[in-house]
PDB file of N, CA and C in Angstrom:
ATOM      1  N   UNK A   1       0.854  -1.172   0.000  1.00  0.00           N
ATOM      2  CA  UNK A   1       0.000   0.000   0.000  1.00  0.00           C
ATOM      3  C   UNK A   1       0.901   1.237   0.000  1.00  0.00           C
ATOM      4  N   UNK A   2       0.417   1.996  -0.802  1.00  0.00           N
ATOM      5  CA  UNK A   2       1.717   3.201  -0.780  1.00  0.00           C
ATOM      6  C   UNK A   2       1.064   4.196  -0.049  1.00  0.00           C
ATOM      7  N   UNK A   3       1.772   5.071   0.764  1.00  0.00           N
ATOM      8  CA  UNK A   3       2.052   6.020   1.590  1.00  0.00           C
ATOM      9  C   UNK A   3       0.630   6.659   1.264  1.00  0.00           C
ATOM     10  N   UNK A   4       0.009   7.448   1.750  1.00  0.00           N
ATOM     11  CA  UNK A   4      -1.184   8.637   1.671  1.00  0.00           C
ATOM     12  C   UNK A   4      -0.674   9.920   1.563  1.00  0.00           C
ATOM     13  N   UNK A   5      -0.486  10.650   0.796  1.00  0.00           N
ATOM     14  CA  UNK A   5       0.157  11.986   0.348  1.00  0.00           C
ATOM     15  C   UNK A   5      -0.199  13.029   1.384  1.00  0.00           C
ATOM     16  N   UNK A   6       0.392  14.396   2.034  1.00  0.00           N
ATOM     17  CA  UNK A   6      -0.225  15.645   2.279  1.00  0.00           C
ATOM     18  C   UNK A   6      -0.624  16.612   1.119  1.00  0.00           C
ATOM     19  N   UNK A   7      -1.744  16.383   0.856  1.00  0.00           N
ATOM     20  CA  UNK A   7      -2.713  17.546  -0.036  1.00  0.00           C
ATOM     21  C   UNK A   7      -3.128  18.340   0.466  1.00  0.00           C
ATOM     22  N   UNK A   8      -3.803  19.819   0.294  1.00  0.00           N
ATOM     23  CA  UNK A   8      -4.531  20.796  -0.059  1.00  0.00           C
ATOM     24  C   UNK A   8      -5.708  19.550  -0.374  1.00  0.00           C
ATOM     25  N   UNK A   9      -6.667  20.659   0.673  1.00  0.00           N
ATOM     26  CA  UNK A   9      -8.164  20.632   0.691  1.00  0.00           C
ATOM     27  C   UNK A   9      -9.064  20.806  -0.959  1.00  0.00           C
ATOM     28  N   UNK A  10      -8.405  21.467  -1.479  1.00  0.00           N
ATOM     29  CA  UNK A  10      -8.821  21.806  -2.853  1.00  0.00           C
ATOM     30  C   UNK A  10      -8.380  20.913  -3.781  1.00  0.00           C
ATOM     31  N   UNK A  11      -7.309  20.238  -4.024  1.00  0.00           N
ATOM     32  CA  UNK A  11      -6.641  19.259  -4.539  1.00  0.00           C
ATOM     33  C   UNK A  11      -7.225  17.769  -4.294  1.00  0.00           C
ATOM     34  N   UNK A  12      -7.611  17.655  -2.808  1.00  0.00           N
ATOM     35  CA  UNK A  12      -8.694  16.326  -2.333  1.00  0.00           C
ATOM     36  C   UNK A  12      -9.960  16.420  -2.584  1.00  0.00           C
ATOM     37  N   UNK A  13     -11.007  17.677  -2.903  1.00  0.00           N
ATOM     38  CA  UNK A  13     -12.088  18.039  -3.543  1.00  0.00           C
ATOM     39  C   UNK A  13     -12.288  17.587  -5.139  1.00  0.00           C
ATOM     40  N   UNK A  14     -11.115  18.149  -5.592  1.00  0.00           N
ATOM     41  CA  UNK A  14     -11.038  18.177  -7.088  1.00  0.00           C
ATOM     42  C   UNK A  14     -11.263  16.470  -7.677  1.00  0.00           C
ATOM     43  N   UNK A  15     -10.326  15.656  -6.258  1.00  0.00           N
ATOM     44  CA  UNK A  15     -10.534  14.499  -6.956  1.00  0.00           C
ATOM     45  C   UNK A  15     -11.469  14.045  -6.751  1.00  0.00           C
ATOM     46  N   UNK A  16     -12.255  13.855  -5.350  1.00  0.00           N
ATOM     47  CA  UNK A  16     -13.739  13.386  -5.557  1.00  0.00           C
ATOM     48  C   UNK A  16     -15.058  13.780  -6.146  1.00  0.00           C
ATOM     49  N   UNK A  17     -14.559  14.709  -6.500  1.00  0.00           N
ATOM     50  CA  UNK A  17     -15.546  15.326  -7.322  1.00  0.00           C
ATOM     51  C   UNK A  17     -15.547  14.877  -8.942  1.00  0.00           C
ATOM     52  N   UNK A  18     -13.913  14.077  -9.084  1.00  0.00           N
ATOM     53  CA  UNK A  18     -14.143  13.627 -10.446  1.00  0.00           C
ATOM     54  C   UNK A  18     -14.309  12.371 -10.522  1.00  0.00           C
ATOM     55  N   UNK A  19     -14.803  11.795  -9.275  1.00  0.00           N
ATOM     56  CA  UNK A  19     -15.431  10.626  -8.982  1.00  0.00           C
ATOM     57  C   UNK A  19     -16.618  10.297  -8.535  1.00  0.00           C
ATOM     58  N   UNK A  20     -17.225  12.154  -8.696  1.00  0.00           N
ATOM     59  CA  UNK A  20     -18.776  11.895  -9.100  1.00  0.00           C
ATOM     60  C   UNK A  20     -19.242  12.829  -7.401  1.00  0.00           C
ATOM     61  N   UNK A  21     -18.241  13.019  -6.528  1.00  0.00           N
ATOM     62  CA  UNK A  21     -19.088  13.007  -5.204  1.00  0.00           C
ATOM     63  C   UNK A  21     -19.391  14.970  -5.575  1.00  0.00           C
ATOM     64  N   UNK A  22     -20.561  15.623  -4.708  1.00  0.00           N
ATOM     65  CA  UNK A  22     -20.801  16.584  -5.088  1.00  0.00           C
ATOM     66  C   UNK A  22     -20.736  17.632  -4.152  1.00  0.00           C
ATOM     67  N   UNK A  23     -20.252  18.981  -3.931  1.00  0.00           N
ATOM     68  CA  UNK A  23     -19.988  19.743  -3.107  1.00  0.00           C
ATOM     69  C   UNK A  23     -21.707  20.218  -2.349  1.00  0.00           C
ATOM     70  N   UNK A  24     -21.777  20.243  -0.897  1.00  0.00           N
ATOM     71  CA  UNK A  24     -22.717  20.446  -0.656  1.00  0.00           C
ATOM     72  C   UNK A  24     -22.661  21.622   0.301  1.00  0.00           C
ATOM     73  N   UNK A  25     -21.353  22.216   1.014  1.00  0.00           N
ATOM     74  CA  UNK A  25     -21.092  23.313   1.681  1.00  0.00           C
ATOM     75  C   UNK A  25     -19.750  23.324   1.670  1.00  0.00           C
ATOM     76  N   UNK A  26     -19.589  24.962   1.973  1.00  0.00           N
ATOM     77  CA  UNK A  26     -18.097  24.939   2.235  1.00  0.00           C
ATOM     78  C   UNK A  26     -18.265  25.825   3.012  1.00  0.00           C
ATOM     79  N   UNK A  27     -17.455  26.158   4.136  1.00  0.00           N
ATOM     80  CA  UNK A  27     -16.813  26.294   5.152  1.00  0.00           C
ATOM     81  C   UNK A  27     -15.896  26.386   6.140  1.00  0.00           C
ATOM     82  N   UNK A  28     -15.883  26.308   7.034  1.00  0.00           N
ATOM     83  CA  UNK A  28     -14.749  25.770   7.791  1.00  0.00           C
ATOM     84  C   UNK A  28     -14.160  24.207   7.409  1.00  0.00           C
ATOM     85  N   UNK A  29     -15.252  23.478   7.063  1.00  0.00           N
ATOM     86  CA  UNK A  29     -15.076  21.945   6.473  1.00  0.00           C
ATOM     87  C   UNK A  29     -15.960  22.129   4.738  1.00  0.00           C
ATOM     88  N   UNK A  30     -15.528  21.030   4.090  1.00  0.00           N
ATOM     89  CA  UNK A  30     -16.208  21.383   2.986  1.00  0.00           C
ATOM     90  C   UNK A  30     -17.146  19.595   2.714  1.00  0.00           C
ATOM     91  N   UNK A  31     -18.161  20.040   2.998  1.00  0.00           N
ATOM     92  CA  UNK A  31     -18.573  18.328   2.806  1.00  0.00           C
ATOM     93  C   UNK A  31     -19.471  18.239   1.638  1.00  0.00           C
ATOM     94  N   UNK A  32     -19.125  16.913   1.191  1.00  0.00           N
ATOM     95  CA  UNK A  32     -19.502  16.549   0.325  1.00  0.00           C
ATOM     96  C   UNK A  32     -20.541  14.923   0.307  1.00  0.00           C
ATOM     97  N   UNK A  33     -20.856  15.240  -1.015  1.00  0.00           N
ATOM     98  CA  UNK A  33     -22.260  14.019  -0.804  1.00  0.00           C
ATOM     99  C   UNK A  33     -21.643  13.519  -2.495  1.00  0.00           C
ATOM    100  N   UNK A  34     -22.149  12.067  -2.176  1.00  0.00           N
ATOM    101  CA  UNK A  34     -22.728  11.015  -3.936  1.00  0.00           C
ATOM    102  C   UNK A  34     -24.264  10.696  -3.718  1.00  0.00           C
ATOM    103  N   UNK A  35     -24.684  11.131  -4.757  1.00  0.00           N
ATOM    104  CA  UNK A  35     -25.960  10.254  -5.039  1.00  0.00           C
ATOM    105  C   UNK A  35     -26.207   8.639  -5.310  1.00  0.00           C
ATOM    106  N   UNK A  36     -26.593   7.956  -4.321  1.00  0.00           N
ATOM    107  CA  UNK A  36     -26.696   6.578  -4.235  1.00  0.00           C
ATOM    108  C   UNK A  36     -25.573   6.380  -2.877  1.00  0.00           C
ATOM    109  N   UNK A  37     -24.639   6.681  -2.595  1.00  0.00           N
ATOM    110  CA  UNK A  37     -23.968   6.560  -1.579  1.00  0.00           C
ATOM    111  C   UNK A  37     -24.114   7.016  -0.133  1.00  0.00           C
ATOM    112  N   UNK A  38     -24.684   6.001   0.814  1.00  0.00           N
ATOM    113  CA  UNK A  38     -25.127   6.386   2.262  1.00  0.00           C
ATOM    114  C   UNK A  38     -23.635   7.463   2.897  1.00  0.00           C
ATOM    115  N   UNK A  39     -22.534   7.667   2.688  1.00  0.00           N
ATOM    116  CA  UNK A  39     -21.221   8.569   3.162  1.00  0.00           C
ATOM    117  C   UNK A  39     -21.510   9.961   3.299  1.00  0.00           C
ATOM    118  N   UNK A  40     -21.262  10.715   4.090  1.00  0.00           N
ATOM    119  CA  UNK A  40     -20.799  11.921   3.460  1.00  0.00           C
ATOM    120  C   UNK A  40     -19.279  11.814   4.173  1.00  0.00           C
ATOM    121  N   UNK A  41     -18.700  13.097   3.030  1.00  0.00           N
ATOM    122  CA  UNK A  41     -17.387  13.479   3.348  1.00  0.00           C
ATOM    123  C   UNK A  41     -16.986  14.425   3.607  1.00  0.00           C
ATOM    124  N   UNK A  42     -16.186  14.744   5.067  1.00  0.00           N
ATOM    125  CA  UNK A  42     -16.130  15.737   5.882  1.00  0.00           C
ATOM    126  C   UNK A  42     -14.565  16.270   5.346  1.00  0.00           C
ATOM    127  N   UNK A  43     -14.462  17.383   4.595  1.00  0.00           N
ATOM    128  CA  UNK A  43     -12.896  17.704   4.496  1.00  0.00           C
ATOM    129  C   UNK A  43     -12.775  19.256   4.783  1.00  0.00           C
ATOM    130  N   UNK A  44     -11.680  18.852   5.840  1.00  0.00           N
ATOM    131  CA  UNK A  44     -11.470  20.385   6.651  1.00  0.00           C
ATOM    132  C   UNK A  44     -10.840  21.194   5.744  1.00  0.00           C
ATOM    133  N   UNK A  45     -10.619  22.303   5.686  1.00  0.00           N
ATOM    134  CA  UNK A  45     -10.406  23.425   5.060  1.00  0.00           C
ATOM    135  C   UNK A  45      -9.491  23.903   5.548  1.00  0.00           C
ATOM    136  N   UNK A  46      -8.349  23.553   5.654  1.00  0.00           N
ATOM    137  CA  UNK A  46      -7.016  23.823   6.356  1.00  0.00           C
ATOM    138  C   UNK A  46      -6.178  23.811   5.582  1.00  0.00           C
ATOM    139  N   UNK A  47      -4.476  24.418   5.672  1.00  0.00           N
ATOM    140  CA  UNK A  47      -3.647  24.291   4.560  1.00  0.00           C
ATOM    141  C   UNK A  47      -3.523  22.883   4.122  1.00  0.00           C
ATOM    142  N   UNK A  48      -3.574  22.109   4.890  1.00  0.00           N
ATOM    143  CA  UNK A  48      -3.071  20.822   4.292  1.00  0.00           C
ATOM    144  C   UNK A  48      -4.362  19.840   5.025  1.00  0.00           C
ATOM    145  N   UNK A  49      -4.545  18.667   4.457  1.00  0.00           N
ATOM    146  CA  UNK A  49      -5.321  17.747   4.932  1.00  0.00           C
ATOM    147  C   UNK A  49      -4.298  17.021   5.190  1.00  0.00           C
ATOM    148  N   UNK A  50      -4.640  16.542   6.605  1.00  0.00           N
ATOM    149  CA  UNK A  50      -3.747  15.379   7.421  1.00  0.00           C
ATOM    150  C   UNK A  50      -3.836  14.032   6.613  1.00  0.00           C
ATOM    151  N   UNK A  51      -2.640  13.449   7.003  1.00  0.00           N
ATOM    152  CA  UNK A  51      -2.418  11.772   6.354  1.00  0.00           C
ATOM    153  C   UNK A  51      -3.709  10.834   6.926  1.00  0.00           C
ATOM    154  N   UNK A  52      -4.005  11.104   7.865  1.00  0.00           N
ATOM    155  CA  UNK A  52      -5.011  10.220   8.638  1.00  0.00           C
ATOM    156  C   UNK A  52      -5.864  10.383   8.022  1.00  0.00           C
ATOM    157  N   UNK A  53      -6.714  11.782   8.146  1.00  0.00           N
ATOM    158  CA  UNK A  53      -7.610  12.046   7.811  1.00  0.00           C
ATOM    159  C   UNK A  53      -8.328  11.631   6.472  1.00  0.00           C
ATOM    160  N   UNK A  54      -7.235  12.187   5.414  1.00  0.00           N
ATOM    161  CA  UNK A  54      -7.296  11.743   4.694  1.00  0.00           C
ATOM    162  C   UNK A  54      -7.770  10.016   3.993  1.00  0.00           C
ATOM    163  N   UNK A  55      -6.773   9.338   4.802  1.00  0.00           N
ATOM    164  CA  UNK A  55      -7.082   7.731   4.752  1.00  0.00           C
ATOM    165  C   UNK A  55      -8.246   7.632   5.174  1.00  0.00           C
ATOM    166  N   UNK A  56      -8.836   8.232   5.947  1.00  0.00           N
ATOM    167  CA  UNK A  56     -10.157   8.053   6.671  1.00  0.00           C
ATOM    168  C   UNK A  56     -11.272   8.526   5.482  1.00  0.00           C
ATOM    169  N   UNK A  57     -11.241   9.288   4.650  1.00  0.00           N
ATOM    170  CA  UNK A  57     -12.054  10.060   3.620  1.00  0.00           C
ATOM    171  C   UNK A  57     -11.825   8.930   2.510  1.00  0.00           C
ATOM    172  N   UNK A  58     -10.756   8.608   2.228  1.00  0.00           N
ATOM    173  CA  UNK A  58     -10.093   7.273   1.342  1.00  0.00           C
ATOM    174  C   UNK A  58     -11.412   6.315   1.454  1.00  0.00           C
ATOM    175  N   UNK A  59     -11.095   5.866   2.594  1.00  0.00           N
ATOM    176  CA  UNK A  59     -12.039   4.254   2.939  1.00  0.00           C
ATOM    177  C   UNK A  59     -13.173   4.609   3.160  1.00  0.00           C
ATOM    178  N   UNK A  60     -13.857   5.604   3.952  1.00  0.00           N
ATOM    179  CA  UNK A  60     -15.421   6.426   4.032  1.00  0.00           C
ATOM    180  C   UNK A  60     -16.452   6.369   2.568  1.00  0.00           C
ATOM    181  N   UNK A  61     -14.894   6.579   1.317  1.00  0.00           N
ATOM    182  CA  UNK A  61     -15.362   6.854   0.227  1.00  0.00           C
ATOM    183  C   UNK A  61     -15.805   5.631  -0.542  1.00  0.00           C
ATOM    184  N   UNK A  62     -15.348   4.468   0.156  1.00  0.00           N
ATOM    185  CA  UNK A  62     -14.840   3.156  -0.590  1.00  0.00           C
ATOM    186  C   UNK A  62     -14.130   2.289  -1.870  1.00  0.00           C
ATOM    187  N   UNK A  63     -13.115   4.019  -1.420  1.00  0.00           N
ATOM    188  CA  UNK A  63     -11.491   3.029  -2.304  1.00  0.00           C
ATOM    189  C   UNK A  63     -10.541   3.040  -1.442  1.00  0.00           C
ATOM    190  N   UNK A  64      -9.524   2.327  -2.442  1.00  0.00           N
ATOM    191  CA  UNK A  64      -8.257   2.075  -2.092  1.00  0.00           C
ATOM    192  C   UNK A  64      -7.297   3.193  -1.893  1.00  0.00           C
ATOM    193  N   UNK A  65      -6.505   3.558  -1.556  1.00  0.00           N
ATOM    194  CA  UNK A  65      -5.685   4.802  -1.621  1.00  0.00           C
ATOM    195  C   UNK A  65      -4.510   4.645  -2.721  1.00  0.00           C
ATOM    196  N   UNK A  66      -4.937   3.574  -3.496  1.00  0.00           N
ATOM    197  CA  UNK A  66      -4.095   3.593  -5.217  1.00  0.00           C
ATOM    198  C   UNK A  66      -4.928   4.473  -5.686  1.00  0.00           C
ATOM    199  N   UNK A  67      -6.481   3.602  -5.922  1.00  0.00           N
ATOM    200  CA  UNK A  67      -7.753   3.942  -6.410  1.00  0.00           C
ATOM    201  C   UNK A  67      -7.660   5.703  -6.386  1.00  0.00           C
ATOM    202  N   UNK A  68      -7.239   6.061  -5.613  1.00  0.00           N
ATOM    203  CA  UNK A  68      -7.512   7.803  -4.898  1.00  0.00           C
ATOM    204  C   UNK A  68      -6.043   8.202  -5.431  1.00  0.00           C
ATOM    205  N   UNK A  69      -5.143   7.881  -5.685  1.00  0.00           N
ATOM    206  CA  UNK A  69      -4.179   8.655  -6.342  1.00  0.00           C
ATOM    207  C   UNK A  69      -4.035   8.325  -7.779  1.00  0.00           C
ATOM    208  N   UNK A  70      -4.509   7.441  -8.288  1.00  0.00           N
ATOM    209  CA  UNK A  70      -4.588   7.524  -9.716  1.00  0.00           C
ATOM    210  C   UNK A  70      -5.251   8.643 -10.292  1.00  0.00           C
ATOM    211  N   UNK A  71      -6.661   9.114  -9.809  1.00  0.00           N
ATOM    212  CA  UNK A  71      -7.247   9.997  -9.803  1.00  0.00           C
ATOM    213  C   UNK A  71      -6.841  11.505  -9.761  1.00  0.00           C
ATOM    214  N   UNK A  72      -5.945  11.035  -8.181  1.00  0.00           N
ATOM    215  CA  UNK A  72      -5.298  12.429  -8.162  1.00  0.00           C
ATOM    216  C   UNK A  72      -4.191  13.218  -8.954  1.00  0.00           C
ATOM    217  N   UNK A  73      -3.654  11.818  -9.688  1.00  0.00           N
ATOM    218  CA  UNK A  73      -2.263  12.110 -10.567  1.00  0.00           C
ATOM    219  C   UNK A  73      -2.620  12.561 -12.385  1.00  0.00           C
ATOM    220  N   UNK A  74      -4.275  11.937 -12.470  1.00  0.00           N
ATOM    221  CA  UNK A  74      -4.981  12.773 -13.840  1.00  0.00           C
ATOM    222  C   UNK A  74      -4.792  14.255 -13.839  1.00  0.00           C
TER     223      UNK A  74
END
């Protein structure tokens, strides 16, 4: 399993969003929703999104964290 990157909040948006999930507020956190998917996804709005956190938004989302950087590397 390879490492979980430090991203920008905007950079972790961009990719789930090109995996369909849809911005529903932004804020202090920016969460997001999929249609058909019971999840939402809570991403803080901070310079960087934590490694954890992140992994946690990863698997919430139900991928892999390849799955989530292939995406991110389009």
């Amino acid at each position: 399993m390879p490492p979980v990157p430090v991203l920008r909040p905007r950079d972790v948006v961009a990719a789930f969003r090109k995996l369909g999930w849809e911005v529903r507020h932004r804020g202090s956190h920016i969460i997001l929703t999929k249609p058909g998917h019971p999840a939402t996804l809570c991403v803080p709005d901070h310079p960087q999104v934590a490694r954890g956190t992140l992994r946690a938004l990863i698997t919430r989302a139900g991928l892999s964290v390849e799955q989530f950087l292939t995406v991110v590397q389009e």
